[in-house]
Structure formats: structure tokens, C-alpha cells
Protein backbone atom coordinates (compact mmCIF):
# COMPACT_ATOMS: atom_id res chain seq x y z
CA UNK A 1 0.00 0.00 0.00
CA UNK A 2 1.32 3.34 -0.72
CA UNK A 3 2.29 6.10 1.90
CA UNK A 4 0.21 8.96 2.31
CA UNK A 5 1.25 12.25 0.86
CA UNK A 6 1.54 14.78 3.53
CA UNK A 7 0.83 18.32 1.79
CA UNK A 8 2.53 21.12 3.63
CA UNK A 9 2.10 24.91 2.34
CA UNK A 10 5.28 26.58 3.15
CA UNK A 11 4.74 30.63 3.10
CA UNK A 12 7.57 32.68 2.76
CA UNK A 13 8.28 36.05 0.77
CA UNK A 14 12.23 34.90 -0.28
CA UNK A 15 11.51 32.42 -3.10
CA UNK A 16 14.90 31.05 -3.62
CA UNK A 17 14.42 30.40 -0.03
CA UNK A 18 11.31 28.92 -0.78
CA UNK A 19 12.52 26.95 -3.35
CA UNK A 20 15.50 25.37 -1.09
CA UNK A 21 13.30 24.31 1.74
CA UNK A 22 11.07 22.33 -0.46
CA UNK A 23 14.04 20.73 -2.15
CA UNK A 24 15.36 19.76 1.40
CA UNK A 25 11.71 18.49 3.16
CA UNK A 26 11.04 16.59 0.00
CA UNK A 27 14.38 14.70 -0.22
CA UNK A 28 14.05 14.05 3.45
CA UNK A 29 11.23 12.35 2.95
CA UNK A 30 9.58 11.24 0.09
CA UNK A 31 5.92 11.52 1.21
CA UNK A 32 6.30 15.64 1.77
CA UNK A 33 4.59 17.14 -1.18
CA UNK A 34 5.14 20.90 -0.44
CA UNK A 35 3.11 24.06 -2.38
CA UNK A 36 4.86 27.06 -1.83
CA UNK A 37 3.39 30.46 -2.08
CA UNK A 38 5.46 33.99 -1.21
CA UNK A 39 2.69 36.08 0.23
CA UNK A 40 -0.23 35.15 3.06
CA UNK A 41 -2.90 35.59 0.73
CA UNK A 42 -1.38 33.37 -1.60
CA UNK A 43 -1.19 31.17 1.05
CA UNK A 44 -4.92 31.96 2.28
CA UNK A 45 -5.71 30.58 -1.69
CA UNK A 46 -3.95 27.50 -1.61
CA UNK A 47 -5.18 26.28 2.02
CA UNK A 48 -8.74 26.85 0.90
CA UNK A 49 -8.43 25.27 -2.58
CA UNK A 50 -6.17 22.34 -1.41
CA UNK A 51 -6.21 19.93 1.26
CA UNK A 52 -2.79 20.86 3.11
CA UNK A 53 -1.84 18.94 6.01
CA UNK A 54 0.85 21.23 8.12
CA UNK A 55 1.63 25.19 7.55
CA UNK A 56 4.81 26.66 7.75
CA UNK A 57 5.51 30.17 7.30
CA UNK A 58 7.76 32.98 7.86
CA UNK A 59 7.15 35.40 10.56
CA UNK A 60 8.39 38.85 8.89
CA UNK A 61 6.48 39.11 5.23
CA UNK A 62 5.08 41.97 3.54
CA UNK A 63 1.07 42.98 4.34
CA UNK A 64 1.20 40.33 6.96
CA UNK A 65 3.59 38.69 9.23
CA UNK A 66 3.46 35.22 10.26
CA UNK A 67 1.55 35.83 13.97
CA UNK A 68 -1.64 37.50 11.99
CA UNK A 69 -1.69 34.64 9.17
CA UNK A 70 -1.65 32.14 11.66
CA UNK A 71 -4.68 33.75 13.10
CA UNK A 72 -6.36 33.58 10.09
CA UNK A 73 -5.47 29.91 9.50
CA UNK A 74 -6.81 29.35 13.19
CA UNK A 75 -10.47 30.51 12.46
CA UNK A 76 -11.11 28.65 9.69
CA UNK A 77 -8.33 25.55 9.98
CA UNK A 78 -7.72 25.10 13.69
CA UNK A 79 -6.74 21.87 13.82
CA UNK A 80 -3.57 22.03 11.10
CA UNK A 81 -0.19 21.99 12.66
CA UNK A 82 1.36 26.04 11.78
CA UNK A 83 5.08 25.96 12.05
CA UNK A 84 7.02 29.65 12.24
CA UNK A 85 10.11 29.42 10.76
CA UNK A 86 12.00 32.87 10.75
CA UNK A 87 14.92 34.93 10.70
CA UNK A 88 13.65 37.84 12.50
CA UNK A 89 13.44 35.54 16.15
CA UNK A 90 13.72 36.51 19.20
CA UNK A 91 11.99 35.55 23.12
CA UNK A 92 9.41 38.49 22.24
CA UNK A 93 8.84 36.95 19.40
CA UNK A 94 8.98 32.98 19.99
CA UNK A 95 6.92 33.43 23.42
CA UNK A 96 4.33 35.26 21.42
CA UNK A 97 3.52 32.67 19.19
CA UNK A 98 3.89 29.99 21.24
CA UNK A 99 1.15 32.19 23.32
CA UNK A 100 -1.09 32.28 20.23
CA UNK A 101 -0.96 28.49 20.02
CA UNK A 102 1.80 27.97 16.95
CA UNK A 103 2.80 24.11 16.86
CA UNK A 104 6.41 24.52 16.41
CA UNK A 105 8.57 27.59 16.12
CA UNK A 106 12.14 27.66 14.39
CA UNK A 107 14.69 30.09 13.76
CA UNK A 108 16.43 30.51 10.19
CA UNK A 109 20.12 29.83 10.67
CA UNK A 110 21.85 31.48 8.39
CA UNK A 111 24.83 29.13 6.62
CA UNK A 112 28.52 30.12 6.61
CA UNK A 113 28.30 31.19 3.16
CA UNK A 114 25.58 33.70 4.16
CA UNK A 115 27.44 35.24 6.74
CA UNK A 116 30.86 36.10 4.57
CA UNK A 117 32.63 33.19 6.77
């Protein structure tokens, strides 16, 4: 029998960024089908249109940060898993959205590369 395809929606306004953590979640495992979409209302689309399974998104985008999106995934999808995954972390901002009932929160490390080594 096969697996079943977990469909995350991962919400970020860098799309090479975007574009890397799919390539990474799907070749860590083979069931991860991500959608990825660079603004929340993009994002608002494809969770109404699709079945998605798990929600991660960026905390510091454009129009809408990460806190207020999960909100809005909350009324209407309270029961998917919402993962923050930012660069902009800090307490203030991890004990806020652990307040407002996120699942998971990560902070972007930035690679070696990134920082000029």
C-alpha cells in the first residue's frame, strides 16, 4: 500500500528560499509534497483550494507577518499543525507565538556562506 502524501504549504516572501526548503523536506522524505506560495494571501488561496496537512511560514512578510496569518489559518483551519520558521526571532517573538498556540517555532540559521565566513 502506498504512503500517504503529507501536503505542507510553506509561506515565505524569499523564493529562492522557498525553493531550497522544499528541495530539502522533499528529499528528506519522500511523502512531503510541499506548495509554496510567497505572500499570506497566496497562502490563504492554496489552504482553501487544497487539502494541506501542516503550515509553515515565515514570521516577517510583507502585508502580513506570520503571527496575523496564523490567526487567520486558526479561524477557519484550527486543527492544522502552523510551524514559524524565521529569521527575525527573538523571546518576544517565539513566546508570542507559542502564546497564540503555533505548533512549532524555528529560527532561520543562516549558513557560513551567508554570513561572509
Amino acid at each position: 500500500m502506498p504512503e500517504e502524501i503529507t501536503h505542507i504549504l510553506h509561506v515565505d516572501d524569499e523564493p529562492d528560499l522557498s525553493g531550497l526548503v522544499k528541495e530539502v523536506l522533499e528529499r528528506e522524505d519522500e511523502t512531503f509534497e510541499i506548495v509554496t506560495e510567497t505572500s499570506v494571501e497566496d497562502g490563504l488561496n492554496q489552504l482553501q483550494k487544497n487539502g494541506i496537512d501542516c503550515v509553515v511560514s515565515d514570521y516577517d512578510m510583507p502585508k502580513a507577518d506570520g503571527l496575523e496569518f496564523l490567526e487567520v489559518v486558526q479561524e477557519s483551519h484550527s486543527e492544522t499543525p502552523f510551524i514559524l520558521f524565521t529569521g527575525k526571532g527573538s523571546e518576544e517573538v517565539a513566546s508570542t507565538a507559542i502564546s497564540r498556540g503555533v505548533t512549532d517555532y524555528y529560527e532561520k540559521i543562516p549558513s557560513r556562506s551567508r554570513q561572509g565566513r
